[in-house]
C-alpha atoms as a PDB file:
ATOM      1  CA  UNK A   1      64.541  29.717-171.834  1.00  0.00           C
ATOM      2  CA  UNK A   2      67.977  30.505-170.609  1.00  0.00           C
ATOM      3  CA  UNK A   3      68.975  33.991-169.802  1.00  0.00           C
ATOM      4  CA  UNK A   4      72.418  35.236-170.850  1.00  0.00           C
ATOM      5  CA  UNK A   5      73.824  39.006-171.012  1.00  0.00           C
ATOM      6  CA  UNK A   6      73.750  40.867-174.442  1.00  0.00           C
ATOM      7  CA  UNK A   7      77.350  40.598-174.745  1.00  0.00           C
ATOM      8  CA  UNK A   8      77.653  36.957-174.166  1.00  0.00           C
ATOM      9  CA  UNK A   9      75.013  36.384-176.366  1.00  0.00           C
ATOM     10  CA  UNK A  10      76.352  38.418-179.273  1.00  0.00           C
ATOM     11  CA  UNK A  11      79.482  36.961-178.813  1.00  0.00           C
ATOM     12  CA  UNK A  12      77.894  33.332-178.966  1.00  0.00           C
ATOM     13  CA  UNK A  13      76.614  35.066-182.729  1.00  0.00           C
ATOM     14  CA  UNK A  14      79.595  35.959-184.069  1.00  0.00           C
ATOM     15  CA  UNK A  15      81.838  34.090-186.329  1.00  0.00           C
ATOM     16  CA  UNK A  16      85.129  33.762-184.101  1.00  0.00           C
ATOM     17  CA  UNK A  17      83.690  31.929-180.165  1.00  0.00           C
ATOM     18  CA  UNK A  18      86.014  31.941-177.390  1.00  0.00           C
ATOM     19  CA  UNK A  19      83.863  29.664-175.065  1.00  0.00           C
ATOM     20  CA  UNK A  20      84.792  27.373-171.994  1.00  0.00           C
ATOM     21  CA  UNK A  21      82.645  24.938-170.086  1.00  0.00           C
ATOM     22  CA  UNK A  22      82.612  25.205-165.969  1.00  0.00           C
ATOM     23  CA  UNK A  23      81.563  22.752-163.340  1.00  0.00           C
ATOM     24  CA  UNK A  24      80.459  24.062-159.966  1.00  0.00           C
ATOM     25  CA  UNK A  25      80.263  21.104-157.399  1.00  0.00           C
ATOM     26  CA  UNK A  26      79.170  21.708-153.773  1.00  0.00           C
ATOM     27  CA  UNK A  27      80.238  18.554-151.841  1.00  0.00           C
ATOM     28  CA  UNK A  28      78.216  17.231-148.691  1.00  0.00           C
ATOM     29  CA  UNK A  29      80.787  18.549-146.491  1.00  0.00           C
ATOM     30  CA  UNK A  30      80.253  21.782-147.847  1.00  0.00           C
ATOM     31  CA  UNK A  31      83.291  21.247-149.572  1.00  0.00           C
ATOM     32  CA  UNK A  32      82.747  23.770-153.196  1.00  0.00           C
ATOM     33  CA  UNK A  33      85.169  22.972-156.155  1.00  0.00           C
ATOM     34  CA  UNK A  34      85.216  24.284-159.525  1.00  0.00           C
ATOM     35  CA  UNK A  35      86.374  22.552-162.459  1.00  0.00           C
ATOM     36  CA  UNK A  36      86.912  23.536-166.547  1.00  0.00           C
ATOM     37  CA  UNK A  37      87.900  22.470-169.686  1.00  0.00           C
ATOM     38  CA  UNK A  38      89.446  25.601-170.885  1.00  0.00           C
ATOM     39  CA  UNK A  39      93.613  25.221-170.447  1.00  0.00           C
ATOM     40  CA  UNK A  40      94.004  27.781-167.942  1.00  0.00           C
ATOM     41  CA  UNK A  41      92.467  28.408-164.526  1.00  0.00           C
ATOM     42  CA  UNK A  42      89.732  30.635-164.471  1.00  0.00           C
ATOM     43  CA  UNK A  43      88.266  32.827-161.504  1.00  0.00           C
ATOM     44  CA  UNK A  44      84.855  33.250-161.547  1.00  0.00           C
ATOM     45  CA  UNK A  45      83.406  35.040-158.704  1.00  0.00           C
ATOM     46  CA  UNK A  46      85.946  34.128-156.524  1.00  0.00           C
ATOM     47  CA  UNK A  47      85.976  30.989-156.871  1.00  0.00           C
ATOM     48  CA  UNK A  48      89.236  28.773-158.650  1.00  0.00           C
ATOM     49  CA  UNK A  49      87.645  26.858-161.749  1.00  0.00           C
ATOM     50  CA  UNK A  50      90.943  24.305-162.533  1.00  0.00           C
ATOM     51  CA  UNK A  51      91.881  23.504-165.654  1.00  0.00           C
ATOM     52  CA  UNK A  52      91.146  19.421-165.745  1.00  0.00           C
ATOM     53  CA  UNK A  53      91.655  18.296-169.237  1.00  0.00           C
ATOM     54  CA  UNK A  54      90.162  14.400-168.481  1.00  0.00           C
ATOM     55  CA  UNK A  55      86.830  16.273-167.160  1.00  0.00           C
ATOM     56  CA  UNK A  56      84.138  16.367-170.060  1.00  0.00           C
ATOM     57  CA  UNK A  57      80.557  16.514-170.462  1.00  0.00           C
ATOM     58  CA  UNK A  58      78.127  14.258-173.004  1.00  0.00           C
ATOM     59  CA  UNK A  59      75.893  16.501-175.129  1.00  0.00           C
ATOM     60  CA  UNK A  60      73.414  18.454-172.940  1.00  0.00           C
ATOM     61  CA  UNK A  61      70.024  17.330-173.996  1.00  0.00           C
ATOM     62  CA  UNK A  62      66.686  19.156-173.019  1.00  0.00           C
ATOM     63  CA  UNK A  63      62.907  18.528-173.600  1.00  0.00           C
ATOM     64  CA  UNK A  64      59.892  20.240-173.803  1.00  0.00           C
ATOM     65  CA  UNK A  65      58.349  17.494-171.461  1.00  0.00           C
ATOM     66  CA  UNK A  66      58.807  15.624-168.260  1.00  0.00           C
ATOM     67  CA  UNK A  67      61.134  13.028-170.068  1.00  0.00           C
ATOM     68  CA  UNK A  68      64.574  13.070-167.800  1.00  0.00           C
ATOM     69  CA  UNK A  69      67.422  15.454-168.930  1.00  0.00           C
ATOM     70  CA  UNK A  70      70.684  13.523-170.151  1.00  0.00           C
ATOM     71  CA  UNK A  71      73.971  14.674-168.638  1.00  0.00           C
ATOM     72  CA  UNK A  72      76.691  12.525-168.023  1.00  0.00           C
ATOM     73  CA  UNK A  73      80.343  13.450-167.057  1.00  0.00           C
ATOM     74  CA  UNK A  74      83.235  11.685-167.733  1.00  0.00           C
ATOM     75  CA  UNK A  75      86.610  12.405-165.913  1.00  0.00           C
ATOM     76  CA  UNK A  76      89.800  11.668-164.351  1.00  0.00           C
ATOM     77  CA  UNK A  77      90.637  10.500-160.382  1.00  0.00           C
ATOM     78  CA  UNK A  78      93.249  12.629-159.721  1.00  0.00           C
ATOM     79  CA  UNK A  79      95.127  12.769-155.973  1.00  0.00           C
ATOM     80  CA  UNK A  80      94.820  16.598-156.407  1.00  0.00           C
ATOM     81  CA  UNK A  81      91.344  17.146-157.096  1.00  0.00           C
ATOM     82  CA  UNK A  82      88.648  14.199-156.927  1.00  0.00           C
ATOM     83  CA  UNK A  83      89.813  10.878-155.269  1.00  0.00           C
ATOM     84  CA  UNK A  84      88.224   7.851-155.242  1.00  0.00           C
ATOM     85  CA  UNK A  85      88.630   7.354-151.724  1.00  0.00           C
ATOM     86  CA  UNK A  86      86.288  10.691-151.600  1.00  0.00           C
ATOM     87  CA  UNK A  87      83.814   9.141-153.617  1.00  0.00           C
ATOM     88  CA  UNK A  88      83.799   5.769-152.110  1.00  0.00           C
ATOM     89  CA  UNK A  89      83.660   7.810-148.807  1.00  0.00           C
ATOM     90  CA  UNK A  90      80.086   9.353-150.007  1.00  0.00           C
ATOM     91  CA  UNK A  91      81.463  13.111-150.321  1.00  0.00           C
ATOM     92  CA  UNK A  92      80.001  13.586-154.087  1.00  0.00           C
ATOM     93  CA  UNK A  93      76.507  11.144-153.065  1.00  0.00           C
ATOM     94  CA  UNK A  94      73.990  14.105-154.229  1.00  0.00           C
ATOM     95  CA  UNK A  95      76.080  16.674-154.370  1.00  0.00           C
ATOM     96  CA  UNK A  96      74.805  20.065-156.082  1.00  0.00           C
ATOM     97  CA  UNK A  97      76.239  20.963-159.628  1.00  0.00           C
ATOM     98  CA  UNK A  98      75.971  23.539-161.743  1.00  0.00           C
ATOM     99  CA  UNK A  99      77.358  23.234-165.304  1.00  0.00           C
ATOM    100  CA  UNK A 100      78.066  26.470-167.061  1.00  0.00           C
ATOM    101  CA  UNK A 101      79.480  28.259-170.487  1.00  0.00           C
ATOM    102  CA  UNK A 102      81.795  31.453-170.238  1.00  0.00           C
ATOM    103  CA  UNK A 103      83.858  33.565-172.761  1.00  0.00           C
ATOM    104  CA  UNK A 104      87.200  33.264-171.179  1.00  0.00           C
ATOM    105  CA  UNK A 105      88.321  36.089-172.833  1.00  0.00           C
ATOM    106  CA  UNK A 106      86.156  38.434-170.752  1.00  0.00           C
ATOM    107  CA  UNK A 107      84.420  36.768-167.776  1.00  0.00           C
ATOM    108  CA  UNK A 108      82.629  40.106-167.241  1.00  0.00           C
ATOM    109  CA  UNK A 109      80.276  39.051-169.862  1.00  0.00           C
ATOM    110  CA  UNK A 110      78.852  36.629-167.301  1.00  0.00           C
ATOM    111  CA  UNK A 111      77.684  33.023-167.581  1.00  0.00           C
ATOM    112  CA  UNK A 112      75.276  30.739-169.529  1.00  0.00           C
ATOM    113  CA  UNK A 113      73.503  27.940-167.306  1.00  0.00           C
ATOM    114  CA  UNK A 114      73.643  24.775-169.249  1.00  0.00           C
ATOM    115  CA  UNK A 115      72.253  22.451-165.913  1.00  0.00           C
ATOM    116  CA  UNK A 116      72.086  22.514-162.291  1.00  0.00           C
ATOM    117  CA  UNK A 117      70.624  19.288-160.474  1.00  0.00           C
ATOM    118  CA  UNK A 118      72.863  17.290-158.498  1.00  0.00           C
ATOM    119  CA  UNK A 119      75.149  14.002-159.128  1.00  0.00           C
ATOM    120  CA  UNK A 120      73.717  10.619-159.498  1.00  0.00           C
ATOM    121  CA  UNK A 121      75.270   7.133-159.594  1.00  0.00           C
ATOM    122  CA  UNK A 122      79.137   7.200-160.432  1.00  0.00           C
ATOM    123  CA  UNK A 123      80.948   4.225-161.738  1.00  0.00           C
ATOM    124  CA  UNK A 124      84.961   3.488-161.920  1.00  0.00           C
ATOM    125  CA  UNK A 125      86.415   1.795-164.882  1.00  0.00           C
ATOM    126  CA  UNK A 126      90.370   2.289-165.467  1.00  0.00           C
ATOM    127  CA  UNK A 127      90.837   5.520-163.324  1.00  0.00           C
ATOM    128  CA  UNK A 128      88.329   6.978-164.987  1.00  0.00           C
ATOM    129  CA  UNK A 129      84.551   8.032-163.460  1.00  0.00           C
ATOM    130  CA  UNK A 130      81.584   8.530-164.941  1.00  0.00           C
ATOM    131  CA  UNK A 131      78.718  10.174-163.352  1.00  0.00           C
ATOM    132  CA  UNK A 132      74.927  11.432-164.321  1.00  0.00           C
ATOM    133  CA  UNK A 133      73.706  14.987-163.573  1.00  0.00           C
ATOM    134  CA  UNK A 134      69.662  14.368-162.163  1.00  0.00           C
ATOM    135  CA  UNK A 135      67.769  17.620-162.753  1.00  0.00           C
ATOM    136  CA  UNK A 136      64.597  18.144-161.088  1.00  0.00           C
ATOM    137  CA  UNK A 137      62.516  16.268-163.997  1.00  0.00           C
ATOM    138  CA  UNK A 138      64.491  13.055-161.804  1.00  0.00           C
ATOM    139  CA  UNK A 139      62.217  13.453-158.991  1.00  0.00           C
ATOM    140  CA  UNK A 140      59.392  12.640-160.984  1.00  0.00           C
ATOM    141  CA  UNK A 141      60.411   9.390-162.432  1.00  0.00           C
ATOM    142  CA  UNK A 142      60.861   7.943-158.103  1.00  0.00           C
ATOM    143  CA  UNK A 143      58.135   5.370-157.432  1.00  0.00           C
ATOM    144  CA  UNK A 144      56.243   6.606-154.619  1.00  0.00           C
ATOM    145  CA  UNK A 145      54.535   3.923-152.591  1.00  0.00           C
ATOM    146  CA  UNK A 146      54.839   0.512-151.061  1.00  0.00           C
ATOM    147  CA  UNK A 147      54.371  -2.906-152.646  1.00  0.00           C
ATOM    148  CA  UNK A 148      53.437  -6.461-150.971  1.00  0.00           C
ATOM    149  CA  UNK A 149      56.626  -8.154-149.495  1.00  0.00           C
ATOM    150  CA  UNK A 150      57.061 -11.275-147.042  1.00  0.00           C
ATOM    151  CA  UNK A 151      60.301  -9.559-145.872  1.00  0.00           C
ATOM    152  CA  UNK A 152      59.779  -6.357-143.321  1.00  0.00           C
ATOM    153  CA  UNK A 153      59.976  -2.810-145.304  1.00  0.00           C
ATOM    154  CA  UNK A 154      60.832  -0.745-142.471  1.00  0.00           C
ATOM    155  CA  UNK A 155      64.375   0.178-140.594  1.00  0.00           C
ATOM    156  CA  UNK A 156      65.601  -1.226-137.626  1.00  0.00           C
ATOM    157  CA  UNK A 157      64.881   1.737-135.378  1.00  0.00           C
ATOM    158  CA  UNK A 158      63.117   3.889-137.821  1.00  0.00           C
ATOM    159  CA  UNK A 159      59.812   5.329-137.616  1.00  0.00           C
ATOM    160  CA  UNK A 160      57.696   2.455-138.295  1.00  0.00           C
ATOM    161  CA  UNK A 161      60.006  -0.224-136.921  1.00  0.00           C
ATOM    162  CA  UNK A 162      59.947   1.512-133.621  1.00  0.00           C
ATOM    163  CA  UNK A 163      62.615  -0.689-131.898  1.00  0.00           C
ATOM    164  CA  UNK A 164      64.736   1.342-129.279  1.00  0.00           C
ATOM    165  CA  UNK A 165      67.977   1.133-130.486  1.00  0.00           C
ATOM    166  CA  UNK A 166      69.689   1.849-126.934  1.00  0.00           C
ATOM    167  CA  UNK A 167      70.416  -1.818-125.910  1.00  0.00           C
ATOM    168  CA  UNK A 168      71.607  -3.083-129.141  1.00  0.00           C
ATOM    169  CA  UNK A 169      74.146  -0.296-129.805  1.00  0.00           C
ATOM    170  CA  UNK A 170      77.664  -1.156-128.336  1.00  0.00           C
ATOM    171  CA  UNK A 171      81.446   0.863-128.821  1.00  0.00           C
ATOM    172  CA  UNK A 172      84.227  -1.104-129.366  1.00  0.00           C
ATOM    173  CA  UNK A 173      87.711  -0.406-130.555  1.00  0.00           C
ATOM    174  CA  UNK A 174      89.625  -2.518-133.581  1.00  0.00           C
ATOM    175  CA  UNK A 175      91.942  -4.742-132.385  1.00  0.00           C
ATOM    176  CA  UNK A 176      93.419  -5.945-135.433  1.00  0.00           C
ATOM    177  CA  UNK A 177      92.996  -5.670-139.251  1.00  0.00           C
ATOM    178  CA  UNK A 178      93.086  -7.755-142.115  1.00  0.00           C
ATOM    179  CA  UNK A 179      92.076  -5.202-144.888  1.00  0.00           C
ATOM    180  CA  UNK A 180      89.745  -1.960-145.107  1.00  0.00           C
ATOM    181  CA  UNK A 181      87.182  -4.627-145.104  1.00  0.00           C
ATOM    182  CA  UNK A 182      87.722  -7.092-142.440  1.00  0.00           C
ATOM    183  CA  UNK A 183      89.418  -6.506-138.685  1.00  0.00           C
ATOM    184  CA  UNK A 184      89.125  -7.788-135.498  1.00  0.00           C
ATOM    185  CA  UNK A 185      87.702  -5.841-132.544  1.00  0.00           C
ATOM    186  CA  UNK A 186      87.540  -6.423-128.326  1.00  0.00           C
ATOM    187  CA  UNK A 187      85.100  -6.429-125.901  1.00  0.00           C
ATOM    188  CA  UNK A 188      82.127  -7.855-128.275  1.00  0.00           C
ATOM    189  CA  UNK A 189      80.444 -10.854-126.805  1.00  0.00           C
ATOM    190  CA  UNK A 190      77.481 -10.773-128.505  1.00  0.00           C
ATOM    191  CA  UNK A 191      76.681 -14.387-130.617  1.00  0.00           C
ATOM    192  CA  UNK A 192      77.826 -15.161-133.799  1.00  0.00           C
ATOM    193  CA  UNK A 193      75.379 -13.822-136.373  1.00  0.00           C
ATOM    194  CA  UNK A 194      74.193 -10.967-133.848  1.00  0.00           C
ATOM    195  CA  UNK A 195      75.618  -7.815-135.869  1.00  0.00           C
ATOM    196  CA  UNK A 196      75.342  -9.299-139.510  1.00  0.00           C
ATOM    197  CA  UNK A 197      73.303  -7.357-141.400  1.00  0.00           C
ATOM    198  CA  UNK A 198      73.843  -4.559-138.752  1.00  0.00           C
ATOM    199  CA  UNK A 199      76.043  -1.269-139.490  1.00  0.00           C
ATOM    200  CA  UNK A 200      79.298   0.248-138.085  1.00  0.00           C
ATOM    201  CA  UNK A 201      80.375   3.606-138.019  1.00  0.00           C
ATOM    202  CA  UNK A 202      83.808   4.892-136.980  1.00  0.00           C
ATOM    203  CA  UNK A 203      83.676   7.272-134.501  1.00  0.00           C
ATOM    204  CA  UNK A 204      87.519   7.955-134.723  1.00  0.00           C
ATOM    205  CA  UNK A 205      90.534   7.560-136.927  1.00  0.00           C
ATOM    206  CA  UNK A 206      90.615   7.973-140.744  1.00  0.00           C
ATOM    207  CA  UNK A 207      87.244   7.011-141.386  1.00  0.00           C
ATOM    208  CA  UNK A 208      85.190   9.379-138.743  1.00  0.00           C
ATOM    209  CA  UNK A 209      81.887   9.493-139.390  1.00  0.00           C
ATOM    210  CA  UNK A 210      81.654   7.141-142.036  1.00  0.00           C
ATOM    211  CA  UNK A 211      79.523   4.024-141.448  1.00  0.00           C
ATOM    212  CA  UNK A 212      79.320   0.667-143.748  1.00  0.00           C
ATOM    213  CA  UNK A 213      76.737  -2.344-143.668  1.00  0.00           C
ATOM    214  CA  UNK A 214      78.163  -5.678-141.115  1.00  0.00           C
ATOM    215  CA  UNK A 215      78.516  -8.769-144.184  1.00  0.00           C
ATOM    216  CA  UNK A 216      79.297 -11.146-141.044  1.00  0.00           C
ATOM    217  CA  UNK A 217      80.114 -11.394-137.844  1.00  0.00           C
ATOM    218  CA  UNK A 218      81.529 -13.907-135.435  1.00  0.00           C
ATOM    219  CA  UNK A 219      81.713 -14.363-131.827  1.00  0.00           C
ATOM    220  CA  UNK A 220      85.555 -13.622-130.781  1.00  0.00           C
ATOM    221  CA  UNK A 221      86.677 -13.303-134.294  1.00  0.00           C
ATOM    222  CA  UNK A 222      86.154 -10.671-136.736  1.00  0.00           C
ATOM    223  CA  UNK A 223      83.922  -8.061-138.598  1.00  0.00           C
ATOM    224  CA  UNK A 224      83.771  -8.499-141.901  1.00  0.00           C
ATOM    225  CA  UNK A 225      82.288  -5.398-144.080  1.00  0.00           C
ATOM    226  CA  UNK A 226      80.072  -5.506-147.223  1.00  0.00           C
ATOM    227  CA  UNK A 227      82.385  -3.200-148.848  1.00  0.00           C
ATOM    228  CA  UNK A 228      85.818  -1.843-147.638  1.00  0.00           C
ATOM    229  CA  UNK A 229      85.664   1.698-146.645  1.00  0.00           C
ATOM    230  CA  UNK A 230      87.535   3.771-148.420  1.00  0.00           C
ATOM    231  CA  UNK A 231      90.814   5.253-145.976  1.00  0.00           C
ATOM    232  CA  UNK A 232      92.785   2.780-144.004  1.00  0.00           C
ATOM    233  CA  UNK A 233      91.501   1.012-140.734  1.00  0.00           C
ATOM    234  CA  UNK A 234      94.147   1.456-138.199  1.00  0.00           C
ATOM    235  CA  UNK A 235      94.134  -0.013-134.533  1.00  0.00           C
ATOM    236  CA  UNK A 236      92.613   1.783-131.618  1.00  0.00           C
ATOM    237  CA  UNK A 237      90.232   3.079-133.868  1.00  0.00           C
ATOM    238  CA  UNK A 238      86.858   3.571-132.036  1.00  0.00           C
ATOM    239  CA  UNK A 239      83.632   2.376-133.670  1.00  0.00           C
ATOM    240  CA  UNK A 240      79.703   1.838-132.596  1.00  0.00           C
ATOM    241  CA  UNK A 241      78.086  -1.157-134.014  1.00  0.00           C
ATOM    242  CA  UNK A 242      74.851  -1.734-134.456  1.00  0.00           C
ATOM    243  CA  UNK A 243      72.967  -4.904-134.304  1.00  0.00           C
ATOM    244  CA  UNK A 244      71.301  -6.725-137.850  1.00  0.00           C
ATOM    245  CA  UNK A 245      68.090  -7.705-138.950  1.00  0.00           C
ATOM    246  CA  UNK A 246      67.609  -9.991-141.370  1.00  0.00           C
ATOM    247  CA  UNK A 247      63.743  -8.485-142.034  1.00  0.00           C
ATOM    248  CA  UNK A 248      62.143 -11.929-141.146  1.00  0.00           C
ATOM    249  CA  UNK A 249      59.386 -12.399-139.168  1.00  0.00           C
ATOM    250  CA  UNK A 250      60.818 -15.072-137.000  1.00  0.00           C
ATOM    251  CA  UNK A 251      63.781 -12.246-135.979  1.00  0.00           C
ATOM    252  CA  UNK A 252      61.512  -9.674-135.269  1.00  0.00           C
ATOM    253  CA  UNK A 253      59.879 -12.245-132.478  1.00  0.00           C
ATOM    254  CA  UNK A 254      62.613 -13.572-131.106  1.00  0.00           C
ATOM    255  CA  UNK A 255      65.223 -11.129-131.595  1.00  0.00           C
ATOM    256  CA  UNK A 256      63.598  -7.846-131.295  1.00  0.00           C
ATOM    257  CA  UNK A 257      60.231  -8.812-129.691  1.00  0.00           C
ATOM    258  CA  UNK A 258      58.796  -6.526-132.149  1.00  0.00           C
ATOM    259  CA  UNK A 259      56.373  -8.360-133.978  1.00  0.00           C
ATOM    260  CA  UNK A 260      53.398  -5.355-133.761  1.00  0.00           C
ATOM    261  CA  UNK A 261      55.509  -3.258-135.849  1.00  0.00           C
ATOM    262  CA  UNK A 262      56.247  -5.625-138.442  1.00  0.00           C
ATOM    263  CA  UNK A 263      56.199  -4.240-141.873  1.00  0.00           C
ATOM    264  CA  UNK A 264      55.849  -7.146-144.389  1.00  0.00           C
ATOM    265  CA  UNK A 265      53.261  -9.905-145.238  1.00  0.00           C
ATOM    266  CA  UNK A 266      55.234 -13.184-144.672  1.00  0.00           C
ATOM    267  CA  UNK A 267      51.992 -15.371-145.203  1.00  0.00           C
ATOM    268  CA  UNK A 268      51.005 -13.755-148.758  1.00  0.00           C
ATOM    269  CA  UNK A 269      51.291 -16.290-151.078  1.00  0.00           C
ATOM    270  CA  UNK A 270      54.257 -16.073-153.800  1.00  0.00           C
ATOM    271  CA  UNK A 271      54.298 -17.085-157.330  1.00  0.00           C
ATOM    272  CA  UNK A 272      54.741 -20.948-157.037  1.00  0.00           C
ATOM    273  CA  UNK A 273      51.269 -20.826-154.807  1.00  0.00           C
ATOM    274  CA  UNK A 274      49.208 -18.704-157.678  1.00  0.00           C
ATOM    275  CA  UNK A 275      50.183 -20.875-160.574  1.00  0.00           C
ATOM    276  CA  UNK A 276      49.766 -23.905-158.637  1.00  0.00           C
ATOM    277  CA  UNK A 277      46.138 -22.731-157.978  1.00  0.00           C
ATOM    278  CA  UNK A 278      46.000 -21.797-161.906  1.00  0.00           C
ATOM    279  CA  UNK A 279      47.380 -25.016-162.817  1.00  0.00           C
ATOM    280  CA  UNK A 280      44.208 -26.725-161.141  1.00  0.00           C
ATOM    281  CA  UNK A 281      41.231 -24.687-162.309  1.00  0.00           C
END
């Protein structure tokens, strides 16, 4: 049941409604921003709600059930307001939002909660993004659990891999660049293959803090990235790479000397091995 004031809610009754939709989003910076549909700005307890005309919301649909609430939102990258170099950064990755109604003609009358939850996967097409709002009826449609695999489930370094990280960390600074995906760095002698699969965060420059998944890697030559990260790589930029596993067995032994802590079942047999032993009963 949602609770609105008397006023709003006899002015939702009347004939005549003078209603605007608001977006609250909290970033993971901390960063807060307020968006609505209305053609004006709106101040609503002291926050700036901008008037963004490409920024619109699929019909809100609720259930008596567990099912998962549907709420997508469809707007506009603008340089002003949400970038795609924010989003490709990881700024909006679960951020909190809260999607409200208001009679813009007297914001005293207070506000009706449509949904809160927080944003889920967001895809580009044209300028345009489109995102889903989770609610908490999300959490309940994770699998929980682990499932047979010959490849290792764990994280190099985590919990249940265990491996000390300290020795296969190094700092190095780029050198040169080819793109926001591939550049060149100095002082890494490690072999060729060592930090694929690895990751490398930026410790200075545009992209501080952000860190991206090693595609390859080659003795003397250069880094490339799974994805390009999303503000420009510059030289002298400082990084820390960290070396790659591949989740084999055979790495864990030879590379990491780890094999105790190895978190898959590489002598299970797969699904050529059952329906060959089908095949003969």
């Amino acid at each position: 049941m949602k609770t609105i004031s008397d006023e709003l809610k006899a002015h939702i009754a009347g004939e005549v409604m003078t209603l605007a939709t608001c977006w609250k989003i909290t970033r993971n910076d901390a960063t807060v921003m307020g968006f609505t549909d209305h053609d004006a700005d709106l101040v609503i307890e002291g926050l700036n709600y901008v008037a963004a005309t490409g920024f619109t919301p699929t019909a809100v649909q609720t259930t008596s059930g567990f099912a998962v609430d549907n709420l997508d939102i469809d707007g506009m990258l603008d340089s002003s307001a949400i970038t795609e170099a924010d989003i490709m950064a990881g700024l909006y990755d679960y951020a909190e939002i809260s999607v409200f109604m208001v009679n813009y003609t007297d914001l005293t009358q207070g506000k009706m909660i449509l949904r809160t939850g927080w944003l889920g996967e967001v895809t580009f097409s044209r300028n345009q993004f489109v995102t889903q709002v989770r609610g908490l009826a999300q959490s309940l449609n994770q699998k929980i659990g682990e499932v047979y695999s010959p490849n290792c489930r764990a994280l190099l370094g985590d919990a249940k891999c265990k491996v000390d990280l300290t020795s296969f960390k190094f700092t190095s600074t780029v050198t040169g660049v080819v793109n926001n995906r591939v550049f060149a760095a100095s002082g890494l002698t490690n072999p060729t293959d060592f930090f694929s699969d690895g990751v490398v965060k930026f410790t200075s420059g545009a992209n501080a803090g952000l860190q991206m998944e090693v595609k390859s890697y080659l003795e003397g030559s250069d880094i490339t990235l799974v994805l390009p990260l999303p503000y420009t790589i510059a030289i002298g930029d400082g990084f820390e790479i960290t070396a790659g596993c591949d989740k084999n067995f055979t790495t864990c032994i030879n590379k990491f000397a780890n094999a105790i802590n190895f978190h898959g079942e590489p002598d299970v047999p797969g699904m050529d091995a059952i329906l060959q032993t089908a095949g003969t009963i």
